[in-house]
PDB file of N, CA and C in Angstrom:
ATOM      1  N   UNK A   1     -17.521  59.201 -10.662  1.00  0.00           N
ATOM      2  CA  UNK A   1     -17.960  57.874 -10.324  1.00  0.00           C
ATOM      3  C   UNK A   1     -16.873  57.161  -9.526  1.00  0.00           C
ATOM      4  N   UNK A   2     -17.280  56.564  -8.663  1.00  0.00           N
ATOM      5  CA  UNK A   2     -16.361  55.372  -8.051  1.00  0.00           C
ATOM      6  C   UNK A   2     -16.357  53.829  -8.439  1.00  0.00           C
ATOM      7  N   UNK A   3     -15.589  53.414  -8.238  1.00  0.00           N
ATOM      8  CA  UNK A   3     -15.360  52.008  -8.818  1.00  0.00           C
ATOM      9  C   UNK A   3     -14.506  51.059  -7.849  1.00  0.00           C
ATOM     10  N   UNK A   4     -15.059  49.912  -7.520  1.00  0.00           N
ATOM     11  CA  UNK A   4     -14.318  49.268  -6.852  1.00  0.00           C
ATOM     12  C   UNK A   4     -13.842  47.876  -7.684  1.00  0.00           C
ATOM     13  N   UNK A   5     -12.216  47.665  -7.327  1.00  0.00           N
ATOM     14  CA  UNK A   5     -11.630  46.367  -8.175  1.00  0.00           C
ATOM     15  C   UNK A   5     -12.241  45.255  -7.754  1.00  0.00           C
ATOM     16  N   UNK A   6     -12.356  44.454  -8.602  1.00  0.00           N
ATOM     17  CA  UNK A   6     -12.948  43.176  -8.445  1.00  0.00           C
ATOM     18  C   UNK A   6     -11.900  42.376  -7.776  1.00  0.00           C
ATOM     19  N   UNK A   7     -12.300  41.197  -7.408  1.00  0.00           N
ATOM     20  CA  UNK A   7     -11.385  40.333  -6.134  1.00  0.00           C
ATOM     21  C   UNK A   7     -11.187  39.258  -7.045  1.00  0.00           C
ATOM     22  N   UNK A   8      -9.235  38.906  -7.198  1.00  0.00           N
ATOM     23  CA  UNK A   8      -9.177  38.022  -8.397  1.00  0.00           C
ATOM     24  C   UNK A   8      -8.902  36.612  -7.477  1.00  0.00           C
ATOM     25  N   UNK A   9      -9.403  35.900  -7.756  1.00  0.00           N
ATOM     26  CA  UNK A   9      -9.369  34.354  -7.213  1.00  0.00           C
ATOM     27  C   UNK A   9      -8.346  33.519  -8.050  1.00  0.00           C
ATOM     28  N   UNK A  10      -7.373  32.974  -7.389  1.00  0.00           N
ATOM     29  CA  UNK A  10      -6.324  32.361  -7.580  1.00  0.00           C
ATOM     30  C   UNK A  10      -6.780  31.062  -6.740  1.00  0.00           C
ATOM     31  N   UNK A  11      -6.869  29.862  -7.100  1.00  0.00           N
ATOM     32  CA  UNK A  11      -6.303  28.661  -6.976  1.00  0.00           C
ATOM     33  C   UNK A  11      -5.161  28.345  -7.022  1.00  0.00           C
ATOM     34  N   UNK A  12      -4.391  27.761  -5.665  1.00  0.00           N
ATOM     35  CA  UNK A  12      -3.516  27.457  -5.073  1.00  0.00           C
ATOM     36  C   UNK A  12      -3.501  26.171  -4.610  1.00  0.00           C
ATOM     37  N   UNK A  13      -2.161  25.409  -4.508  1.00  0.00           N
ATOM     38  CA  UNK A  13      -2.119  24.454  -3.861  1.00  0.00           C
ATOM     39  C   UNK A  13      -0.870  24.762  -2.287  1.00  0.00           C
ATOM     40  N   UNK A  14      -1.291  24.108  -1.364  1.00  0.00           N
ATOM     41  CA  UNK A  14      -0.704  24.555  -0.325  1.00  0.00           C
ATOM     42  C   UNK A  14       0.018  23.472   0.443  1.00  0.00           C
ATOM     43  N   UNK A  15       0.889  23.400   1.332  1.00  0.00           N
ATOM     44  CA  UNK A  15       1.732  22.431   2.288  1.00  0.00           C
ATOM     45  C   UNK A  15       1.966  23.309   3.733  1.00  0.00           C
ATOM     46  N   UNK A  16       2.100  23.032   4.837  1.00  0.00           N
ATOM     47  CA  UNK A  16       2.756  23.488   6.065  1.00  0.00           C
ATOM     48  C   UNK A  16       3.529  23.153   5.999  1.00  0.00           C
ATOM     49  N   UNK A  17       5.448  23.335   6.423  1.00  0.00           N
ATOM     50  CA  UNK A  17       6.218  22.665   6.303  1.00  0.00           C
ATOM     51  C   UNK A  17       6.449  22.445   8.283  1.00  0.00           C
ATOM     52  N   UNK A  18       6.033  21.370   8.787  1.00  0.00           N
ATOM     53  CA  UNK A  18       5.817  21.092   9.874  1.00  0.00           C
ATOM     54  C   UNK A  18       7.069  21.104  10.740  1.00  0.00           C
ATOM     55  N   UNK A  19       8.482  20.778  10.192  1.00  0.00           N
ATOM     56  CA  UNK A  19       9.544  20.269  10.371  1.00  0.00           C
ATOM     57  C   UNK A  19       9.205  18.155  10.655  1.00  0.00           C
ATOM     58  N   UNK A  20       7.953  17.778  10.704  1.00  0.00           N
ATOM     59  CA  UNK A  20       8.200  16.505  10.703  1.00  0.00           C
ATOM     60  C   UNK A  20       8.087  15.913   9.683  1.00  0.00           C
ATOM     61  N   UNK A  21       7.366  16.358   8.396  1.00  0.00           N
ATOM     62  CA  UNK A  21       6.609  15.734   7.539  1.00  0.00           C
ATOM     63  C   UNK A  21       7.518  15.930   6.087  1.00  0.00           C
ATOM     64  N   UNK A  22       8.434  16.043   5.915  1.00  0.00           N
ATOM     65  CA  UNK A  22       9.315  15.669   5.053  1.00  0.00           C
ATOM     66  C   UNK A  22       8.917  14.461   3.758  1.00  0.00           C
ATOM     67  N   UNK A  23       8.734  13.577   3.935  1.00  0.00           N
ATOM     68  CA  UNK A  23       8.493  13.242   2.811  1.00  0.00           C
ATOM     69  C   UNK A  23       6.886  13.452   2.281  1.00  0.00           C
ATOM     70  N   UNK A  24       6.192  14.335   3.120  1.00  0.00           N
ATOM     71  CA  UNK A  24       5.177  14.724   2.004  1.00  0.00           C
ATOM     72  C   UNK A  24       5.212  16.305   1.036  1.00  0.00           C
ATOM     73  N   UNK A  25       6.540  16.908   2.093  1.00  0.00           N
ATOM     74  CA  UNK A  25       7.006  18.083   1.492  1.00  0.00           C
ATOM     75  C   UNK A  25       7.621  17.723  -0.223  1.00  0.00           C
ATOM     76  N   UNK A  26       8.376  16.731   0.336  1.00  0.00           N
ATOM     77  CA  UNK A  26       8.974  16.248  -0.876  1.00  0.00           C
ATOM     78  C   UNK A  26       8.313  15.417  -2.236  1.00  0.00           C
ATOM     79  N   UNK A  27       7.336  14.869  -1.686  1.00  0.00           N
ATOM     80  CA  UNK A  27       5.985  14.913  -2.642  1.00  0.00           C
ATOM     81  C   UNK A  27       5.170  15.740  -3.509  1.00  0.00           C
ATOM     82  N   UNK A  28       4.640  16.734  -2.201  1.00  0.00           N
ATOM     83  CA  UNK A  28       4.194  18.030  -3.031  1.00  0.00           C
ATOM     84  C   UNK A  28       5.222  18.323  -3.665  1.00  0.00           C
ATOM     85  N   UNK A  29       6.500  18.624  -3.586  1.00  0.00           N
ATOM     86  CA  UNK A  29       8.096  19.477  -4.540  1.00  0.00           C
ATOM     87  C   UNK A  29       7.931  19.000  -5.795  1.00  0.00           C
ATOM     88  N   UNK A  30       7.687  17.661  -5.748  1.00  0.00           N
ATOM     89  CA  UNK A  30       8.204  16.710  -6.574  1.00  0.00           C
ATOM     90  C   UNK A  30       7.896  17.024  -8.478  1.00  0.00           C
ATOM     91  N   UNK A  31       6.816  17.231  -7.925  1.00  0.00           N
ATOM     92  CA  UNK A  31       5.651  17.640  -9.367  1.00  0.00           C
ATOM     93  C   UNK A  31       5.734  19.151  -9.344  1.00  0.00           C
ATOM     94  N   UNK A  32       7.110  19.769  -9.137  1.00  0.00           N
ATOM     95  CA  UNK A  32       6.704  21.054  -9.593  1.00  0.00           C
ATOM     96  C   UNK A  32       7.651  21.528 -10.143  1.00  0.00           C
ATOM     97  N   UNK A  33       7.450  21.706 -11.554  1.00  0.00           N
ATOM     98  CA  UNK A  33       8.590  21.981 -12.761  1.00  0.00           C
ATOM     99  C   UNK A  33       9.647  22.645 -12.511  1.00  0.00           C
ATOM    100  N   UNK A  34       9.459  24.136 -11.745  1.00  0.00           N
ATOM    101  CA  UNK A  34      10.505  25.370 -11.129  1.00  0.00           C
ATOM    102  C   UNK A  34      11.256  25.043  -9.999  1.00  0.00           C
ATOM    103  N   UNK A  35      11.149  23.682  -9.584  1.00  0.00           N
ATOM    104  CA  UNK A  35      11.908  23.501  -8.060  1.00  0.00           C
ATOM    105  C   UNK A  35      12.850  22.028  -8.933  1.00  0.00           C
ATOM    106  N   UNK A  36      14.221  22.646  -8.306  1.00  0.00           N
ATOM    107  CA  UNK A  36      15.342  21.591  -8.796  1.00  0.00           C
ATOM    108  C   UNK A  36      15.379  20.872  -7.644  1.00  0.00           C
ATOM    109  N   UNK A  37      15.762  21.026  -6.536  1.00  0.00           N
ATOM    110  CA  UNK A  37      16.085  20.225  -5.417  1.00  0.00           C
ATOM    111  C   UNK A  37      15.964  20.729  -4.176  1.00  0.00           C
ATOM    112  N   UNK A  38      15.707  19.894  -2.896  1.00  0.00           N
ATOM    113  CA  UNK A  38      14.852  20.292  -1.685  1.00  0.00           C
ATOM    114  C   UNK A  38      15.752  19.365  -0.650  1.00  0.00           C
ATOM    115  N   UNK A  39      16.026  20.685   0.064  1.00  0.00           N
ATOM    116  CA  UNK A  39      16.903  20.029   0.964  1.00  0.00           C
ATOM    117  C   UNK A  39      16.928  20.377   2.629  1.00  0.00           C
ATOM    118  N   UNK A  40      16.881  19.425   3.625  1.00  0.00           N
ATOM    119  CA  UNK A  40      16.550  19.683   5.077  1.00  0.00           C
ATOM    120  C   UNK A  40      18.067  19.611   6.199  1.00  0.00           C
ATOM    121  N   UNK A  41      18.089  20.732   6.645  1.00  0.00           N
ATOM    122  CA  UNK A  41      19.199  21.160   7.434  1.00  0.00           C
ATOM    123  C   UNK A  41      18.907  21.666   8.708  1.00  0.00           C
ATOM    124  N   UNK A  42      18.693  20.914   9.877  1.00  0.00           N
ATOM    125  CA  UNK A  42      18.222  21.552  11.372  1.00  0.00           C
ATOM    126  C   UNK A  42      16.741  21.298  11.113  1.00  0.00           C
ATOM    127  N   UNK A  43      15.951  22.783  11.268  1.00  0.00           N
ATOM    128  CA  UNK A  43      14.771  23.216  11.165  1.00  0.00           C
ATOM    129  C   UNK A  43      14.560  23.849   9.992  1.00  0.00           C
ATOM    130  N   UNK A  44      15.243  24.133   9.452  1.00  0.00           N
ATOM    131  CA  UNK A  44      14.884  24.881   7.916  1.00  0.00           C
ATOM    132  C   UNK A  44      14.929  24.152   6.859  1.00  0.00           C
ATOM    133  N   UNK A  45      14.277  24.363   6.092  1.00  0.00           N
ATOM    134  CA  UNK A  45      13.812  23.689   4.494  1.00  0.00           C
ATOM    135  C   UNK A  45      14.456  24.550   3.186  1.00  0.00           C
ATOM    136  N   UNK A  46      15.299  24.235   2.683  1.00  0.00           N
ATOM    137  CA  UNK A  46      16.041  24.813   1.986  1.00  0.00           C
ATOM    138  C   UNK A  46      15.318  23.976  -0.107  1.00  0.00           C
ATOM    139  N   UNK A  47      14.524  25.086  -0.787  1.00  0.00           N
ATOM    140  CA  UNK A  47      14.120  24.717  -2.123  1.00  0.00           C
ATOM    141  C   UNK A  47      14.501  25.853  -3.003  1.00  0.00           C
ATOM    142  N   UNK A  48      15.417  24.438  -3.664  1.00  0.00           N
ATOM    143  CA  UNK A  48      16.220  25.429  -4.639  1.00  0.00           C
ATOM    144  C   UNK A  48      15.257  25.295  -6.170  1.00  0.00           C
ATOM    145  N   UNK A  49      15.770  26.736  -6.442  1.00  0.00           N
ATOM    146  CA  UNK A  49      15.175  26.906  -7.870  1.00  0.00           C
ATOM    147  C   UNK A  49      15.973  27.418  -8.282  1.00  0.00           C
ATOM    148  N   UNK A  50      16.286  27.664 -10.207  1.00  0.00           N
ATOM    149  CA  UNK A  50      16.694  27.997 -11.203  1.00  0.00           C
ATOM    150  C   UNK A  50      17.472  29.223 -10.550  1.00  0.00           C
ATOM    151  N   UNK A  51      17.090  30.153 -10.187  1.00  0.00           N
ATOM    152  CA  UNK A  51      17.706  31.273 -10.154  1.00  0.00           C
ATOM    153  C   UNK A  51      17.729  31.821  -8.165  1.00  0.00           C
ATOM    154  N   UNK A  52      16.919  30.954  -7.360  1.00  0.00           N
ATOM    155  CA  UNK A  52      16.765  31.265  -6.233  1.00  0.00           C
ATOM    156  C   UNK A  52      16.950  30.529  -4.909  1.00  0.00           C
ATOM    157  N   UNK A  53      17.351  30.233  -3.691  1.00  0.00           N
ATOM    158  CA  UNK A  53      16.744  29.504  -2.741  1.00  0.00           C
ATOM    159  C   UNK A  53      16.044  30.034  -2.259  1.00  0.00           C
ATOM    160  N   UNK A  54      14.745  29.219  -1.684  1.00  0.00           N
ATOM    161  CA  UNK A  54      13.594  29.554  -0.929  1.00  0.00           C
ATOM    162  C   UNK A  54      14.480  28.835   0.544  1.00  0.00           C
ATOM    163  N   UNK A  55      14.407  29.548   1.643  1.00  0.00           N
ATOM    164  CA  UNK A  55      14.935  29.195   2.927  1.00  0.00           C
ATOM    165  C   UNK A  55      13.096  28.809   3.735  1.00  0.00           C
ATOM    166  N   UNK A  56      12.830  28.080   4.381  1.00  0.00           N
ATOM    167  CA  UNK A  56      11.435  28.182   4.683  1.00  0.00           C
ATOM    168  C   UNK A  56      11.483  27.759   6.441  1.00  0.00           C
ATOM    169  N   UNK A  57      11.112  28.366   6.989  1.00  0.00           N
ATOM    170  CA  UNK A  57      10.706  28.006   8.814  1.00  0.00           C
ATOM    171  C   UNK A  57       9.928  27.233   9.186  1.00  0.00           C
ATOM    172  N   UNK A  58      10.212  26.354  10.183  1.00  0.00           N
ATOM    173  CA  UNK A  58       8.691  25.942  10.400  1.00  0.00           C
ATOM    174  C   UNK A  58       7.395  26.628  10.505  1.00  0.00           C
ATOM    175  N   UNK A  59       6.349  26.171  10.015  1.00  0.00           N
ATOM    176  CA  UNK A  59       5.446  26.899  10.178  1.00  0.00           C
ATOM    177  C   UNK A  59       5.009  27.375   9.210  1.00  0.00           C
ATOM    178  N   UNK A  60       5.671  27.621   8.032  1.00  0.00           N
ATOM    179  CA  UNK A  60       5.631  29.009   6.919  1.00  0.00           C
ATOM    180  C   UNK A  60       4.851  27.725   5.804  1.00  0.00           C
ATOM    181  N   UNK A  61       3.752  28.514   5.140  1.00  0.00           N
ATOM    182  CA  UNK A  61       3.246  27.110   3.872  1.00  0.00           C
ATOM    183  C   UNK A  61       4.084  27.372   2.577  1.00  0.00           C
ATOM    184  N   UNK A  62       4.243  26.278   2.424  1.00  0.00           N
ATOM    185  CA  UNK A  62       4.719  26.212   0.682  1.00  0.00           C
ATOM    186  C   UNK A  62       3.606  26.414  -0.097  1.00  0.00           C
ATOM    187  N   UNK A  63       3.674  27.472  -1.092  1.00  0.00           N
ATOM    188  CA  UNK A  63       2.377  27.447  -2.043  1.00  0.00           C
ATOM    189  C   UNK A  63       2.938  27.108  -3.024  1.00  0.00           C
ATOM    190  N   UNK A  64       2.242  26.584  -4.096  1.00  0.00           N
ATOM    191  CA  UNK A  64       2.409  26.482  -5.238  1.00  0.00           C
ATOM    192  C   UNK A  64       0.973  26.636  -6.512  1.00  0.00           C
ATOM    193  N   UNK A  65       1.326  27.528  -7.121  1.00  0.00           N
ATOM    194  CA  UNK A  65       0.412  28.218  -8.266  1.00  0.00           C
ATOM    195  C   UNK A  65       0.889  27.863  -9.788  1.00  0.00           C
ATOM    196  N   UNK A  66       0.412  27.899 -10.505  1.00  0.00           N
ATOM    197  CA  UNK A  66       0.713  27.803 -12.072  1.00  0.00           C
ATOM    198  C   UNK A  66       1.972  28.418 -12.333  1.00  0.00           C
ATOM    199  N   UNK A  67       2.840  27.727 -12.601  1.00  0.00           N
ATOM    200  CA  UNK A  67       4.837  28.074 -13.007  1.00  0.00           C
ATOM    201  C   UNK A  67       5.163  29.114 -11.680  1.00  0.00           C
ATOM    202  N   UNK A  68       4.757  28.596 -10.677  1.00  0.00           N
ATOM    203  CA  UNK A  68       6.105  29.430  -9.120  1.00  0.00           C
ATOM    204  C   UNK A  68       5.423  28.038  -8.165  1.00  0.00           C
ATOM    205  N   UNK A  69       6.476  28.394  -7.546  1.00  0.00           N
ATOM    206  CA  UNK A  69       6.625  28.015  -5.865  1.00  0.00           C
ATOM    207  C   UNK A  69       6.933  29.123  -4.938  1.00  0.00           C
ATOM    208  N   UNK A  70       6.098  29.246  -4.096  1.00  0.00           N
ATOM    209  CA  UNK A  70       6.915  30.076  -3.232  1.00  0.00           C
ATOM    210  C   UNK A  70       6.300  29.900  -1.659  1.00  0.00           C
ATOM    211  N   UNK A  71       7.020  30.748  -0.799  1.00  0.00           N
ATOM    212  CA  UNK A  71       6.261  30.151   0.560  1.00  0.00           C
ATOM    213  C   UNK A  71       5.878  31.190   1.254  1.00  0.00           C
ATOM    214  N   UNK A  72       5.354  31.345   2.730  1.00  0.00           N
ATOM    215  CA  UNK A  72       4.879  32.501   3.176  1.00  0.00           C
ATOM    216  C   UNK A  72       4.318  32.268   4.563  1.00  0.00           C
ATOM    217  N   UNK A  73       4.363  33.288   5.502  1.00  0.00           N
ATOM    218  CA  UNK A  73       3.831  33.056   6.915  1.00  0.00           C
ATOM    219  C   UNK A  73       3.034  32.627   6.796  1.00  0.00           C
ATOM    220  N   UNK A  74       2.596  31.733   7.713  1.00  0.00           N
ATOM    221  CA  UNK A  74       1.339  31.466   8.210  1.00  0.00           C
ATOM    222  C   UNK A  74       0.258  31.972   8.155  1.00  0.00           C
ATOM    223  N   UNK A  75      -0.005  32.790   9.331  1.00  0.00           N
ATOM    224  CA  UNK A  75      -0.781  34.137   9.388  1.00  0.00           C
ATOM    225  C   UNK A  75      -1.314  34.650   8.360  1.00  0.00           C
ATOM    226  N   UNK A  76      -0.167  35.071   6.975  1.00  0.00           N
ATOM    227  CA  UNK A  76      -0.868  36.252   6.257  1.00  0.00           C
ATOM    228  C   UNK A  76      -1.439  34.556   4.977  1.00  0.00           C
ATOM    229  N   UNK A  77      -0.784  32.925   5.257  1.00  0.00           N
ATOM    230  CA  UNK A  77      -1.673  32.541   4.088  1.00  0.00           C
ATOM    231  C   UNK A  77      -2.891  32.157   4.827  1.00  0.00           C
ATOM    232  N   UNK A  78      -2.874  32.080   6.586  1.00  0.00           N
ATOM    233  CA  UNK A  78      -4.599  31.620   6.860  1.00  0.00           C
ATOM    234  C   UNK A  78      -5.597  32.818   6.734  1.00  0.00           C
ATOM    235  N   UNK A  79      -4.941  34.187   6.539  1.00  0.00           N
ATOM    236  CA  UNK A  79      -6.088  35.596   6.653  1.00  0.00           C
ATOM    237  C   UNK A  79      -6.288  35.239   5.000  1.00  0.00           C
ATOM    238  N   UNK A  80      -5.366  35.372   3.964  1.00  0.00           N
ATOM    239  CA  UNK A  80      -5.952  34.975   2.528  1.00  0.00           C
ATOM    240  C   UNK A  80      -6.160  34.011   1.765  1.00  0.00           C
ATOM    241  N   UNK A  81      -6.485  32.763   2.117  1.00  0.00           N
ATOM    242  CA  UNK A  81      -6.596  31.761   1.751  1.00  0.00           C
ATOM    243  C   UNK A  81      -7.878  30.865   2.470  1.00  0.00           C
ATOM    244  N   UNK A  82      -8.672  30.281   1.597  1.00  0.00           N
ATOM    245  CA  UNK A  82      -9.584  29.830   2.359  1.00  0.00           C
ATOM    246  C   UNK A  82      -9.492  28.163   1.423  1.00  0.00           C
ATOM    247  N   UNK A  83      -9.851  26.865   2.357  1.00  0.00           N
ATOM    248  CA  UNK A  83      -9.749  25.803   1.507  1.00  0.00           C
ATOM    249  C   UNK A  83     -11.033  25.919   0.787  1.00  0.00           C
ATOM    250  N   UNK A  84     -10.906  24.746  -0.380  1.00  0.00           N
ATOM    251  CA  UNK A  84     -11.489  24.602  -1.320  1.00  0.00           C
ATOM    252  C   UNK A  84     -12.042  23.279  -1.216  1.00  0.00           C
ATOM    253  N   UNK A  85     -12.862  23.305  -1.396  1.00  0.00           N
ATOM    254  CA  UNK A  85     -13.859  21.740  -1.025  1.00  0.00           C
ATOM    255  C   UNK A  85     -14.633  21.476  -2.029  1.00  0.00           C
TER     256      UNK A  85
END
C-alpha cells in the first residue's frame, strides 16, 4: 500500500523587515517571550535571543510561531505561506 503524509498547517504570524519600518518591527518583537532585544545597524536587523542572534536582510520576514522567532527569505515564506483572512 501507499500512503501519502498529510499536510500539517501551522499558523504563523509574519513581518517583512523593510529596512524602513522599524518601529512596527519592534512592535511585532515586542510581545514575543524568546526575543530579549532588537537592534538596527546599517541595513541589517540584528534579534537577539537567549542563546542566539538572528542577523536579518532586508527583505527576509520575521516569523513568529508558538515559543520561536525566526526569519527567512522571502521567496521560500511567499511559496509556503498563504495569508489568512
Amino acid at each position: 500500500m501507499k500512503y501519502r503524509k498529510k499536510p500539517v498547517v501551522i499558523e504563523v504570524e509574519a513581518i517583512q523587515w523593510t529596512g524602513k519600518n522599524h518601529e512596527d518591527i519592534i512592535e511585532f518583537l515586542d510581545l514575543r517571550p524568546d526575543v530579549m532585544e532588537v537592534q538596527f545597524h546599517n541595513n541589517y536587523l540584528y534579534i537577539v535571543k537567549e542563546e542566539v542572534v538572528l542577523i536579518t536582510q532586508i527583505g527576509r520576514y520575521i516569523i513568529a510561531e508558538p515559543g520561536n522567532t525566526d526569519t527567512c527569505f522571502a521567496d521560500y515564506f511567499e511559496r509556503e505561506f498563504e495569508k489568512v483572512i
